[in-house]
N, C-alpha and C. Protein backbone atom coordinates (compact mmCIF):
# COMPACT_ATOMS: atom_id res chain seq x y z
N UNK A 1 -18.49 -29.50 -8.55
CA UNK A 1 -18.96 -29.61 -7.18
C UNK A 1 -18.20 -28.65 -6.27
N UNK A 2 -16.86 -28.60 -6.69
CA UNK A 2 -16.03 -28.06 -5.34
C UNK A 2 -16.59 -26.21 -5.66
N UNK A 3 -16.81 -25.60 -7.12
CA UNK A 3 -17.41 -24.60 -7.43
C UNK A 3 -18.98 -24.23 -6.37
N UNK A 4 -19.35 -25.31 -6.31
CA UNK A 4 -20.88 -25.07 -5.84
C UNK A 4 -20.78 -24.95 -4.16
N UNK A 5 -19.72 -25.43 -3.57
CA UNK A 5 -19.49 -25.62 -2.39
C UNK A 5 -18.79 -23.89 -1.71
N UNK A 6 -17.95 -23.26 -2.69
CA UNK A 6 -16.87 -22.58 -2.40
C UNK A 6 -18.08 -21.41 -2.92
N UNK A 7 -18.76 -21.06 -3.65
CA UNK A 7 -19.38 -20.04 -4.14
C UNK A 7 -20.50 -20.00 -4.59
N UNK A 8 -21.62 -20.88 -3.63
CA UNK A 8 -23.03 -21.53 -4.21
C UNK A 8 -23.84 -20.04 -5.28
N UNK A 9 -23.27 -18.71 -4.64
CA UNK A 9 -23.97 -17.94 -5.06
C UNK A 9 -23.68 -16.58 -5.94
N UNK A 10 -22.71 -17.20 -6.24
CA UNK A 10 -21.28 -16.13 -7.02
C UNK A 10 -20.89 -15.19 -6.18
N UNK A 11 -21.22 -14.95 -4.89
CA UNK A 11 -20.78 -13.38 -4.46
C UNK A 11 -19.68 -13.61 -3.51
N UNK A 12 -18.92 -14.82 -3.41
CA UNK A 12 -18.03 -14.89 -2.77
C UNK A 12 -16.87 -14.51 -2.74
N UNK A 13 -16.16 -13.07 -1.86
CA UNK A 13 -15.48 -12.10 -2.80
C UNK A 13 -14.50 -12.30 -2.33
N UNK A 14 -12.95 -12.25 -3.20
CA UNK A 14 -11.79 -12.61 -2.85
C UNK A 14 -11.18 -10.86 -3.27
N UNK A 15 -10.24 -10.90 -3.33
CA UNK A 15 -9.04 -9.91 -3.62
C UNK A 15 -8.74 -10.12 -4.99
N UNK A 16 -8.66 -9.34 -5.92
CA UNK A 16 -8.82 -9.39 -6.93
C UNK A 16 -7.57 -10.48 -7.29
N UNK A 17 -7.72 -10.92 -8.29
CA UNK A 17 -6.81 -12.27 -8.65
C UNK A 17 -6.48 -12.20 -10.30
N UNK A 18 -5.29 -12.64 -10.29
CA UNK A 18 -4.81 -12.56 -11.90
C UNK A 18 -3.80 -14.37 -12.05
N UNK A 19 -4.39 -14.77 -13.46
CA UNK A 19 -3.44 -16.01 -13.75
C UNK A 19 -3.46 -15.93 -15.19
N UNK A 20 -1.67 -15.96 -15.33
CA UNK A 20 -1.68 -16.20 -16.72
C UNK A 20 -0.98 -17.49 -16.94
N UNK A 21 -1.38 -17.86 -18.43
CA UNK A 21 -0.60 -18.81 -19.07
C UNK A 21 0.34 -18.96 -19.50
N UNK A 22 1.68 -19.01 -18.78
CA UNK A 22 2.73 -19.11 -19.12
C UNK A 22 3.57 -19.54 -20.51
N UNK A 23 2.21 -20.36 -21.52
CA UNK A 23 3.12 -20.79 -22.95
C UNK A 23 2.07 -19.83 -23.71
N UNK A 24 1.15 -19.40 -23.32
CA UNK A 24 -0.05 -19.00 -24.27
C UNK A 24 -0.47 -17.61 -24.18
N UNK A 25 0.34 -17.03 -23.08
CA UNK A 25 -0.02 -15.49 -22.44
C UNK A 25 -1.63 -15.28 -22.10
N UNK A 26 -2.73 -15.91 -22.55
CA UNK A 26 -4.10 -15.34 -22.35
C UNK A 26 -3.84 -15.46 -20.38
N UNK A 27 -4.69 -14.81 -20.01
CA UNK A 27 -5.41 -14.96 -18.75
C UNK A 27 -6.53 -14.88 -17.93
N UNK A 28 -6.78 -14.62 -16.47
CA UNK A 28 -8.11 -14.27 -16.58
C UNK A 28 -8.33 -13.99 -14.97
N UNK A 29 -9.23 -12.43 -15.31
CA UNK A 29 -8.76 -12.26 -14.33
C UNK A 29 -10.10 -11.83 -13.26
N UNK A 30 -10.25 -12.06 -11.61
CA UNK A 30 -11.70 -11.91 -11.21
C UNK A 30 -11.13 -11.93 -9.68
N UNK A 31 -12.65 -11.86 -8.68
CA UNK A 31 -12.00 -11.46 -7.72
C UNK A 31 -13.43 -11.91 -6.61
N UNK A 32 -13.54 -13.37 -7.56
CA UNK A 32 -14.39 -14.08 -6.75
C UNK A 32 -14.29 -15.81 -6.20
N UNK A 33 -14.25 -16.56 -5.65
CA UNK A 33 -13.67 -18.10 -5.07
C UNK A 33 -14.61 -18.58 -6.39
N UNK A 34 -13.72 -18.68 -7.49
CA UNK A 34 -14.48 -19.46 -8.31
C UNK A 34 -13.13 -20.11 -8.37
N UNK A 35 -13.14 -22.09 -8.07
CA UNK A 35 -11.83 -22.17 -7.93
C UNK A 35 -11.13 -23.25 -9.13
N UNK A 36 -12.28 -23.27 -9.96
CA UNK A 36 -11.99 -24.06 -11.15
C UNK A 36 -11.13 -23.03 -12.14
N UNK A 37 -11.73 -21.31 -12.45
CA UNK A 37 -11.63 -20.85 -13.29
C UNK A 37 -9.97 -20.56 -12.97
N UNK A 38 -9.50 -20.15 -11.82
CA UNK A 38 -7.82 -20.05 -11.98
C UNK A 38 -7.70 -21.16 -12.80
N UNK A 39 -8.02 -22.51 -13.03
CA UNK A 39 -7.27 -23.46 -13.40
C UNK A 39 -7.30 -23.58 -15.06
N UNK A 40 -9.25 -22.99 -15.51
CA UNK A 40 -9.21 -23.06 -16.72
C UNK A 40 -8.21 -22.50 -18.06
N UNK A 41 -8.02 -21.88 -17.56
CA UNK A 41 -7.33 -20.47 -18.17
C UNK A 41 -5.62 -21.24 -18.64
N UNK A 42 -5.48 -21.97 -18.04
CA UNK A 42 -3.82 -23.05 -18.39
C UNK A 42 -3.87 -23.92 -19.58
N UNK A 43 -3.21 -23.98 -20.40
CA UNK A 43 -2.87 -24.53 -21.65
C UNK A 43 -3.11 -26.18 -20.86
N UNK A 44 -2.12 -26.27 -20.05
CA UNK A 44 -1.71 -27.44 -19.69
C UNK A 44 -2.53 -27.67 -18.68
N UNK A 45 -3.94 -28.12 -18.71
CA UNK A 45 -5.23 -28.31 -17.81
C UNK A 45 -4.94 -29.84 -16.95
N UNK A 46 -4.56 -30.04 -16.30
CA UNK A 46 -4.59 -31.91 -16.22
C UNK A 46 -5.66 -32.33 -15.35
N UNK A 47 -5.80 -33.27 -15.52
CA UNK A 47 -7.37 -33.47 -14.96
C UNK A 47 -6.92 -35.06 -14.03
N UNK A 48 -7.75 -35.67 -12.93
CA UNK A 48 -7.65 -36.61 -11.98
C UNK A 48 -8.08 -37.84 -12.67
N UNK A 49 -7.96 -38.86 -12.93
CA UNK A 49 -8.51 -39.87 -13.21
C UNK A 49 -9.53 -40.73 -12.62
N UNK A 50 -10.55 -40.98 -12.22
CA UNK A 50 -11.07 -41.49 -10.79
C UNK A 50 -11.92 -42.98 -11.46
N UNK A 51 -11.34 -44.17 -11.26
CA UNK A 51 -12.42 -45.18 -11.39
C UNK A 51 -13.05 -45.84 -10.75
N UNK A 52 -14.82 -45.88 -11.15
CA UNK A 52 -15.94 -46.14 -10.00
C UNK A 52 -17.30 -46.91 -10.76
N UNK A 53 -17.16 -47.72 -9.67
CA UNK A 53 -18.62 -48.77 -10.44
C UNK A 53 -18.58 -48.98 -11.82
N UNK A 54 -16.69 -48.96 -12.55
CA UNK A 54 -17.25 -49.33 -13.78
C UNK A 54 -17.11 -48.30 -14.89
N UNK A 55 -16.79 -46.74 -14.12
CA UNK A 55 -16.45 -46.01 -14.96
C UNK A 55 -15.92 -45.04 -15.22
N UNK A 56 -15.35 -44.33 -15.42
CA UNK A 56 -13.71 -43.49 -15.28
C UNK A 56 -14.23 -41.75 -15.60
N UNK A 57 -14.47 -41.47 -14.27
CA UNK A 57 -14.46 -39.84 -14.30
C UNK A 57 -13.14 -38.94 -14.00
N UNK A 58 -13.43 -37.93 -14.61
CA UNK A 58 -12.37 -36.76 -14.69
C UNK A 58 -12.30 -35.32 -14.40
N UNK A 59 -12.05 -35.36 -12.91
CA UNK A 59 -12.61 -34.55 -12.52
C UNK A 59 -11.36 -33.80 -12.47
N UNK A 60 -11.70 -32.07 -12.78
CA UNK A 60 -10.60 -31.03 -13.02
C UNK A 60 -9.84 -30.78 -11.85
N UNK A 61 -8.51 -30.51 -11.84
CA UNK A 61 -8.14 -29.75 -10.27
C UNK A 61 -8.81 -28.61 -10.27
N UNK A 62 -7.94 -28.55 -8.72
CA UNK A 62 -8.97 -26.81 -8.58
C UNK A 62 -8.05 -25.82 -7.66
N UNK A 63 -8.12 -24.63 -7.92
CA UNK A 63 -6.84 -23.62 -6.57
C UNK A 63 -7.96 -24.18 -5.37
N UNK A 64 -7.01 -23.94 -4.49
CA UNK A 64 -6.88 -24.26 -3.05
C UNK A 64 -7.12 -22.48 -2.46
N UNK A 65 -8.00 -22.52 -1.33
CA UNK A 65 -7.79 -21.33 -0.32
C UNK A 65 -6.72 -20.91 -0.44
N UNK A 66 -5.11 -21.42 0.00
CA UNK A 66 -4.20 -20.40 0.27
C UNK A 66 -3.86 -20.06 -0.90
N UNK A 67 -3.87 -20.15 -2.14
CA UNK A 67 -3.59 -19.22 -3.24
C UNK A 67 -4.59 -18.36 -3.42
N UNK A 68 -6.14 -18.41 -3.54
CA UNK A 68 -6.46 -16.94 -2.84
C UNK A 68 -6.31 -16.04 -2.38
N UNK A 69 -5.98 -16.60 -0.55
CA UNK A 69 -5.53 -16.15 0.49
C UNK A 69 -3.92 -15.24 -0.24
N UNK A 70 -3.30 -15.76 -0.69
CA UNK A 70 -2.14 -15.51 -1.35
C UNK A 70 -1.04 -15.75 -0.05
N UNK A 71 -1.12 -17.09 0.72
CA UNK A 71 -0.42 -17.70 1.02
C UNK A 71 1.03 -18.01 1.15
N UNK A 72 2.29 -17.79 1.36
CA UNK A 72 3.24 -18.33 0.46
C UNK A 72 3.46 -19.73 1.21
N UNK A 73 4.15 -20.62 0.50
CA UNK A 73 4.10 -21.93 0.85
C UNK A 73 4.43 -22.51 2.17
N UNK A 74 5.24 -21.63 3.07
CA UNK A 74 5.31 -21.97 4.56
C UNK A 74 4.68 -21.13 5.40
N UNK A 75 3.74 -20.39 4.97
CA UNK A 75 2.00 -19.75 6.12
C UNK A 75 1.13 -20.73 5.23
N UNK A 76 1.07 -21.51 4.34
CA UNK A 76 -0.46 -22.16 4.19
C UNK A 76 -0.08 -23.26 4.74
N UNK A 77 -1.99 -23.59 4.66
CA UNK A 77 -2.09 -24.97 6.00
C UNK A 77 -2.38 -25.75 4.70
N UNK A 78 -2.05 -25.97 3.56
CA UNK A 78 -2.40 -26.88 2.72
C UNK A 78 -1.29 -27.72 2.55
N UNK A 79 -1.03 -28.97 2.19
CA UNK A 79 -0.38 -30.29 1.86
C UNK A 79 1.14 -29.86 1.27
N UNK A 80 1.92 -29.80 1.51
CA UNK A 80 3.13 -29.00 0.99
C UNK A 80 2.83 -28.01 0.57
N UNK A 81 2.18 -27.16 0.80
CA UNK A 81 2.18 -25.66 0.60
C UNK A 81 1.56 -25.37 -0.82
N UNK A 82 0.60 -26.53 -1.41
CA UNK A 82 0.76 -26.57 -2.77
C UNK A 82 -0.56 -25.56 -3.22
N UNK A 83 -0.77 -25.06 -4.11
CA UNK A 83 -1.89 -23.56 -4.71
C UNK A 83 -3.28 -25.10 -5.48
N UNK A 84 -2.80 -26.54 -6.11
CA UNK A 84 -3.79 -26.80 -6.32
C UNK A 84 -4.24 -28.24 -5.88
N UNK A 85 -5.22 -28.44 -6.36
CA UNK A 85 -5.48 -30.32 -5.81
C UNK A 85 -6.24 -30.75 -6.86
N UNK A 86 -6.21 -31.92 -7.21
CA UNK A 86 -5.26 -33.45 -6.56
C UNK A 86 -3.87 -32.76 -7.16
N UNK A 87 -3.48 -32.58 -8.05
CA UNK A 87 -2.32 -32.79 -9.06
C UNK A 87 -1.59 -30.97 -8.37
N UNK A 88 -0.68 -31.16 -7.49
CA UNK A 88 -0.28 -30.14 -6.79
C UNK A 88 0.93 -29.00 -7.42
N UNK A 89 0.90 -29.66 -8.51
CA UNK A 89 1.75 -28.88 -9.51
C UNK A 89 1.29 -27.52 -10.59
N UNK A 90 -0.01 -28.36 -10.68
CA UNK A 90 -0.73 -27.28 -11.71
C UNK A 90 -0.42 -25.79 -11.45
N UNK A 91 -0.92 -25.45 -10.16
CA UNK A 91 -0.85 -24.14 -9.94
C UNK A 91 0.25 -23.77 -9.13
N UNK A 92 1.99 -23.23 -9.63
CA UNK A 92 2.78 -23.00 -8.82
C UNK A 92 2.99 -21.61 -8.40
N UNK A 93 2.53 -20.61 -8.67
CA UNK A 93 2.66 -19.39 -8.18
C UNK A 93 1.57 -18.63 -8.04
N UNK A 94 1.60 -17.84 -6.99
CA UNK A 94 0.47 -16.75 -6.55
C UNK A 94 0.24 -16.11 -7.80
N UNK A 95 -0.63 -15.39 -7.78
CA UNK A 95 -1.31 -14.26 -8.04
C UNK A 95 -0.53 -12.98 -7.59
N UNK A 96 -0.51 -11.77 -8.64
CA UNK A 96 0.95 -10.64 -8.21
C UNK A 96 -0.76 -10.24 -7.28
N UNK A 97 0.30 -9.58 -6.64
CA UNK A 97 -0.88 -8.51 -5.76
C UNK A 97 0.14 -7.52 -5.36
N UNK A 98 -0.56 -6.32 -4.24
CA UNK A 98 -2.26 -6.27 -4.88
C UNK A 98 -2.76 -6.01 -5.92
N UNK A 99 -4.02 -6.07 -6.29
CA UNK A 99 -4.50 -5.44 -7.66
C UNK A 99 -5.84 -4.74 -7.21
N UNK A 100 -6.07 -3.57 -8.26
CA UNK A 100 -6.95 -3.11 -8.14
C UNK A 100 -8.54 -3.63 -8.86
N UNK A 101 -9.04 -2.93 -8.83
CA UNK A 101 -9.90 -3.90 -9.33
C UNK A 101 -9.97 -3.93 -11.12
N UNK A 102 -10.30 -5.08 -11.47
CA UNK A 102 -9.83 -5.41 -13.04
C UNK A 102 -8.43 -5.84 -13.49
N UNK A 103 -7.86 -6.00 -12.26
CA UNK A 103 -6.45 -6.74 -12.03
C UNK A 103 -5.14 -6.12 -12.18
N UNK A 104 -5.91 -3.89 -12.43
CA UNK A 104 -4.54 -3.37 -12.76
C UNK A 104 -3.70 -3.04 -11.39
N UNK A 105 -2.51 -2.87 -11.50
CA UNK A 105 -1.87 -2.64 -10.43
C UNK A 105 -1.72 -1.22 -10.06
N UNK A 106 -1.46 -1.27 -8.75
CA UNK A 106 -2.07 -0.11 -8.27
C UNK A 106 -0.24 1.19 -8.76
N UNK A 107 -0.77 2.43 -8.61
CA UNK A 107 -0.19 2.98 -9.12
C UNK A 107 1.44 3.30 -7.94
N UNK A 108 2.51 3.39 -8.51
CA UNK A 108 3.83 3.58 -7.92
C UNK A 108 3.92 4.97 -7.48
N UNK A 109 4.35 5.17 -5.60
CA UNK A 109 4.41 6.31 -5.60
C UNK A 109 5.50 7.29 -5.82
């Protein structure tokens, strides 16, 4: 849902963005508010527990605007400064920037 809300139409364009997996090295990298996929890409995925009428959904976290934005934790307007939600741990560090596009970095002068 929070995908369909943030990018009903895929063209919602961010600054190019890179996340890796810290135990697993894969990553993945794009440069659009898709805000599940920062999260997919983590070994260690944790998901919300939610019980309702009876039956227990699990719904994924997701990055938050200011890790997009590339925020650092005292300019974002999010809940302790945190990159994800519910579980505010998942995502603790930005994205290196800038990047060019395809996530290489731009060249040293």
């Amino acid at each position: 849902m929070a995908e369909i809300f943030d990018d009903p139409f895929v063209n919602n364009a961010t600054p190019w963005w890179l996340i890796i997996d810290p135990s697993t090295g894969y990553g993945n990298c794009q440069n659009n508010l898709e805000v599940g996929d920062v999260i997919e890409v983590l070994s260690s995925v944790p998901v919300y527990q939610v019980g309702m009428n009876g039956l227990t959904y699990h719904p994924q976290n997701m990055a938050l605007l200011s890790w997009f934005a590339g925020q650092t934790p005292a300019q974002s307007a999010s809940r302790h400064g945190a990159y994800s939600f519910p579980d505010e741990t998942t995502v603790r560090h930005l994205s290196p920037a800038p990047l060019l596009p395809g996530c290489v970095a731009p060249p040293t002068p």
